[in-house]
Protein backbone atom coordinates (compact mmCIF):
# COMPACT_ATOMS: atom_id res chain seq x y z
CA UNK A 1 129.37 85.60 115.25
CA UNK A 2 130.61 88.58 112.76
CA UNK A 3 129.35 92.06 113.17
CA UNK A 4 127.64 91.69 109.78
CA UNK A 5 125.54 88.28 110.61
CA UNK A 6 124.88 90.31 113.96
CA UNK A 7 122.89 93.20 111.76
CA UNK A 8 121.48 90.73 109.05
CA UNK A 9 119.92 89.35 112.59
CA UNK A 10 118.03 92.18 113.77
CA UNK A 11 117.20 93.74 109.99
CA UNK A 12 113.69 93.36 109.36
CA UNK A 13 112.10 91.28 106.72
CA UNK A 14 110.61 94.54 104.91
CA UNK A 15 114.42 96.49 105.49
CA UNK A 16 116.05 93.00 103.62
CA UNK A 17 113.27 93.56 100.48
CA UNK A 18 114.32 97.15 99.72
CA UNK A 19 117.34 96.59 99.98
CA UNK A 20 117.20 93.30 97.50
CA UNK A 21 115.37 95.72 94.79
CA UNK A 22 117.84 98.49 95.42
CA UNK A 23 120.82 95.63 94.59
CA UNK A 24 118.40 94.92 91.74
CA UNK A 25 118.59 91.58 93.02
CA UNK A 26 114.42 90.70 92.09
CA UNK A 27 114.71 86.90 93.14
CA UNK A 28 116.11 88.25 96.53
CA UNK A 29 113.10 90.28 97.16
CA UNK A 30 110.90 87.74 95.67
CA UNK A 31 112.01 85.40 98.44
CA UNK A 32 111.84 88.29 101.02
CA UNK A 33 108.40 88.97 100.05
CA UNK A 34 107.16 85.27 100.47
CA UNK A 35 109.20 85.33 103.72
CA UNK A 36 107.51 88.01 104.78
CA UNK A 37 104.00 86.86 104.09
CA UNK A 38 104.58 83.51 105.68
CA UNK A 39 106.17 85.22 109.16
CA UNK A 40 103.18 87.73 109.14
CA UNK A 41 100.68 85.15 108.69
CA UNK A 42 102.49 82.74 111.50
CA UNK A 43 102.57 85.83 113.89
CA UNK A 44 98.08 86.51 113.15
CA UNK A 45 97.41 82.98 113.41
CA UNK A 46 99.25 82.56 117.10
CA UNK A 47 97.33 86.02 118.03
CA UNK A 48 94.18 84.64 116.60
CA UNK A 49 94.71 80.94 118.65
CA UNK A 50 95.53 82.78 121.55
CA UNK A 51 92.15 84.88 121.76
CA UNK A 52 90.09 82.04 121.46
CA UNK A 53 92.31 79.94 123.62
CA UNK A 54 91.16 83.03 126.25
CA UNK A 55 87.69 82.77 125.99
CA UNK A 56 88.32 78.81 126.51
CA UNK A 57 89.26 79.94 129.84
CA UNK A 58 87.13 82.47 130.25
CA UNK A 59 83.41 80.36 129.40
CA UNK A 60 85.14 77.40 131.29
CA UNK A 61 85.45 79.20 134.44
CA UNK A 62 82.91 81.80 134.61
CA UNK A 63 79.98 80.16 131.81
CA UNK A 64 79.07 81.40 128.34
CA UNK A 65 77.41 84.55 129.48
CA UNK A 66 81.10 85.79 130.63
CA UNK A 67 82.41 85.19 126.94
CA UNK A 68 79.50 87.36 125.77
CA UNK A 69 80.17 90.11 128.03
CA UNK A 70 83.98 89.72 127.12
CA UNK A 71 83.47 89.62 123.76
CA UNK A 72 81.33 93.43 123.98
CA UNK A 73 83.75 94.95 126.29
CA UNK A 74 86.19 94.23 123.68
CA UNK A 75 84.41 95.50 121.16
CA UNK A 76 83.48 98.84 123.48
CA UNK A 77 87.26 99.37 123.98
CA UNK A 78 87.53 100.34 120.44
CA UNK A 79 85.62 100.98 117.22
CA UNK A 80 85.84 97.47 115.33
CA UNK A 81 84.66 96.60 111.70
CA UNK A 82 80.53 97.70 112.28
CA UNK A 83 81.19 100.79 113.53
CA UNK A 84 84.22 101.94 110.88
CA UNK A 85 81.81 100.88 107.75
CA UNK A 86 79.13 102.82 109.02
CA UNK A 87 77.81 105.28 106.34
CA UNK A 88 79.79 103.49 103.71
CA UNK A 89 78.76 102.42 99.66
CA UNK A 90 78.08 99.38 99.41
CA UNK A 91 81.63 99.26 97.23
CA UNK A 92 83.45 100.96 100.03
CA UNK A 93 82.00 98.58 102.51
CA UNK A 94 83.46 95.39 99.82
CA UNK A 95 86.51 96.70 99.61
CA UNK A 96 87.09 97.31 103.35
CA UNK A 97 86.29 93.93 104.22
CA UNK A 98 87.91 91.80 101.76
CA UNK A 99 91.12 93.85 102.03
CA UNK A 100 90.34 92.77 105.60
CA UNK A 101 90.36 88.78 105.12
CA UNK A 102 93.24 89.70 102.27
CA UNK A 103 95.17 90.76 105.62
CA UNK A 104 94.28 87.49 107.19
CA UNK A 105 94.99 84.97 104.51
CA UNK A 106 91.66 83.50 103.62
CA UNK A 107 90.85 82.30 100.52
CA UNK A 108 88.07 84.27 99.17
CA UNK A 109 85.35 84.66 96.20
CA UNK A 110 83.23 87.68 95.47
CA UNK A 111 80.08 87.47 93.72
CA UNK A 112 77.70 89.97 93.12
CA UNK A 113 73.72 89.13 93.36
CA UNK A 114 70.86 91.59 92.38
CA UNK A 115 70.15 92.13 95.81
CA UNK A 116 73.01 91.81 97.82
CA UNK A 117 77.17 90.73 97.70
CA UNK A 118 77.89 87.41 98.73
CA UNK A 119 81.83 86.61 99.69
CA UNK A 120 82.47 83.00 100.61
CA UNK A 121 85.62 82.15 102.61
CA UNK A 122 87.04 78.70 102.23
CA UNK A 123 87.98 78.79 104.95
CA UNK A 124 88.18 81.99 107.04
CA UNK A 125 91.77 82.00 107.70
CA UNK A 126 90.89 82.84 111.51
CA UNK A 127 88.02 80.62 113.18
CA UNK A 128 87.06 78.21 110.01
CA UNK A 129 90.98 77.96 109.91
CA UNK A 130 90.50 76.62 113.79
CA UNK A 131 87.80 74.08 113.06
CA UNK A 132 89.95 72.95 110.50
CA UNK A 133 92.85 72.08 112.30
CA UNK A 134 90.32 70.55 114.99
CA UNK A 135 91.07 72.94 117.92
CA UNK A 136 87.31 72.35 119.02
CA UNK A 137 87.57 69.01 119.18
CA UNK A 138 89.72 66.53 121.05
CA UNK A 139 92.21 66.96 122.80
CA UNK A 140 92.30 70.46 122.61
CA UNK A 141 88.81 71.17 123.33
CA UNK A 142 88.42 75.19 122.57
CA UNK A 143 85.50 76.16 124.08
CA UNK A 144 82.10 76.49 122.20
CA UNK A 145 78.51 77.95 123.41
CA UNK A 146 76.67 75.22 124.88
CA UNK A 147 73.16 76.75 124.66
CA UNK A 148 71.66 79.27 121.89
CA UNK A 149 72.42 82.80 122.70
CA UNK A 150 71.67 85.85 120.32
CA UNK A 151 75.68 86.41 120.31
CA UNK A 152 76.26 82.74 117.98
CA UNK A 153 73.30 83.38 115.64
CA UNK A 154 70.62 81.09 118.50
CA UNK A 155 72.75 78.25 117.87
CA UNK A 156 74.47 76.00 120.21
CA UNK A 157 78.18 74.61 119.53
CA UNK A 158 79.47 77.64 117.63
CA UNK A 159 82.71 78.49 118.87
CA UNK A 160 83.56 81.44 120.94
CA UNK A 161 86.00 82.87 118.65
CA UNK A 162 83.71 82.78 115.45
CA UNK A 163 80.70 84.35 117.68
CA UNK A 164 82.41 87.94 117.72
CA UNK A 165 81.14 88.30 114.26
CA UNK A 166 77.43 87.65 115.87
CA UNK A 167 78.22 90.43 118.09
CA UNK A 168 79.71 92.20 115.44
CA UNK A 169 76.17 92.19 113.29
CA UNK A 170 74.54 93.02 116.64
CA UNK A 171 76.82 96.29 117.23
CA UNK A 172 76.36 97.23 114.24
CA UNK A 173 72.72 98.08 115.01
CA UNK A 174 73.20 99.28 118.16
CA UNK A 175 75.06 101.94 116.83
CA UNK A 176 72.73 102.99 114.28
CA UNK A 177 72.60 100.61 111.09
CA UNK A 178 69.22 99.91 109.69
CA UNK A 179 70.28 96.83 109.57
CA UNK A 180 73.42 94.13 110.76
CA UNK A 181 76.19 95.72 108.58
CA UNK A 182 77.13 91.89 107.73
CA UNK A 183 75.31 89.06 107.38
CA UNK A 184 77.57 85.95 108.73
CA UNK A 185 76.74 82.48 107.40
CA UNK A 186 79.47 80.79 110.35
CA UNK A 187 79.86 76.99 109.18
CA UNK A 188 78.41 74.10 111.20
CA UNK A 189 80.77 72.12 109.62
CA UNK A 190 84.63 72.23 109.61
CA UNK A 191 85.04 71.72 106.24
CA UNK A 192 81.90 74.08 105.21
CA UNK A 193 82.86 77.48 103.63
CA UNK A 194 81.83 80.53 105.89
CA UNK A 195 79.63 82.57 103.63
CA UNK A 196 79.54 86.85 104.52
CA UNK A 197 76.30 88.46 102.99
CA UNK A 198 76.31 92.38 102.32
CA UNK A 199 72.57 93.55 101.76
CA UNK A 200 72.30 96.82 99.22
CA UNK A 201 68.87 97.94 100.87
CA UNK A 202 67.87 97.31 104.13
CA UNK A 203 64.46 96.11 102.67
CA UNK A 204 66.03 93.42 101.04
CA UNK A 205 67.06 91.52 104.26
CA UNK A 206 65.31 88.49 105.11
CA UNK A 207 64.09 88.88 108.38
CA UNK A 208 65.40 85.59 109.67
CA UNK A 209 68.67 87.91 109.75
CA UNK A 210 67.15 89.86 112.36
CA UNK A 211 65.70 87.20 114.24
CA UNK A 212 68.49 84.64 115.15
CA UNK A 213 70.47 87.92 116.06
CA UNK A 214 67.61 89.10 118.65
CA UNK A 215 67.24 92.37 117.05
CA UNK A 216 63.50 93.72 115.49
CA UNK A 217 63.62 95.67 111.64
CA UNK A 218 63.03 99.60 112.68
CA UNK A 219 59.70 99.94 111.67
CA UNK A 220 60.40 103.77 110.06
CA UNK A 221 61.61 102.30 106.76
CA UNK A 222 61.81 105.53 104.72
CA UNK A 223 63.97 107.16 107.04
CA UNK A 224 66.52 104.71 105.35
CA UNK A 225 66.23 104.29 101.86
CA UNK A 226 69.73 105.06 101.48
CA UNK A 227 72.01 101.81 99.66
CA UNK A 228 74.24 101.43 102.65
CA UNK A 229 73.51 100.92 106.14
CA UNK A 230 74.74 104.02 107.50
């Protein structure tokens, strides 16, 4: 091997793009672009297997209730989505979370209602790409609640990776939201779209939303008239 295969070897992707455009070389960088997205999207997906190939273990061993309580610590180690759209617009909170599923690949529509946004994944390029490509079913087997719990919307069989955006809607409360910052519509179906509901007034939300989560409308309603859920 030549010294100058050894440093094309350890340049990275993004280093190999500049340097294309600088050469003016555009279908270089084109193809170091797409190269790019594909690596970065093979690299999410493994992290996105693994983490639900961890709560496998962890529900097998230890029972559902352990996946719950690993699923909140997680979310206690750090602020996650709820907590960083607190006290956003409505737009603001759009934007953050489709740039969000733009990050993970899924294929997405946006459609505006009078009441509320609606964005409709198909699929979610992290647990509806899972069902998908069957890794809850044989022989893989991921592991999925077996009874209804608050934390996978009071439904049995929803897997444990798609149930941290239950908890997710639940946190979001908990730390102050008048209501769940999201509204997750998780498919029962592989090959059903996930469907993500964003409410402009928290007077507008059916209160089946608050129900399967386990969580009770505050009953001080003027205190938050505001359009966002902060």
């Amino acid at each position: 091997m030549d010294k100058k295969e050894a440093r094309e070897l350890c340049m990275s992707n993004f280093a190999k793009v500049i340097r294309a455009f600088q050469e003016k070389d555009f279908k270089g960088a084109q193809i170091g672009v797409a190269e790019m997205e594909r690596a970065a999207r093979a690299v999410r997906n493994l992290g996105i297997d693994y983490a639900w190939i961890l709560l496998t273990y962890i529900g097998r061993r230890y029972g559902d209730e352990a996946v719950i309580q690993a699923l909140r610590f997680r979310h206690k180690c750090r602020p996650q989505v709820a907590e960083k759209m607190l006290g956003m617009s409505p737009i603001d909170a759009i934007r953050f979370k489709t740039g969000i599923h733009r990050v993970h690949g899924s294929k997405l529509t946006l459609t505006e209602e009078k009441d509320r946004f609606v964005l409709k994944l198909d699929p979610c390029n992290t647990g509806g790409r899972m069902l998908r490509e069957g890794l809850g079913k044989p022989p893989v087997n991921l592991g999925k609640f077996r009874k209804p719990y608050p934390e996978s919307w009071n439904r049995a069989g929803v897997s444990y990776y798609c149930a941290h955006c239950a908890v997710h809607s639940i946190m979001s409360v908990e730390k102050g939201a008048p209501h769940p910052t999201w509204i997750y519509r998780c498919p029962e179906s592989p090959q059903d779209p996930c469907y993500q509901y964003y409410y402009k007034r928290t007077e507008d939300v059916p209160e089946k939303y608050f129900e399967e989560l386990g969580l009770k409308r505050k009953v001080h309603r003027r205190k938050h008239r505001a359009n966002h859920p902060g």
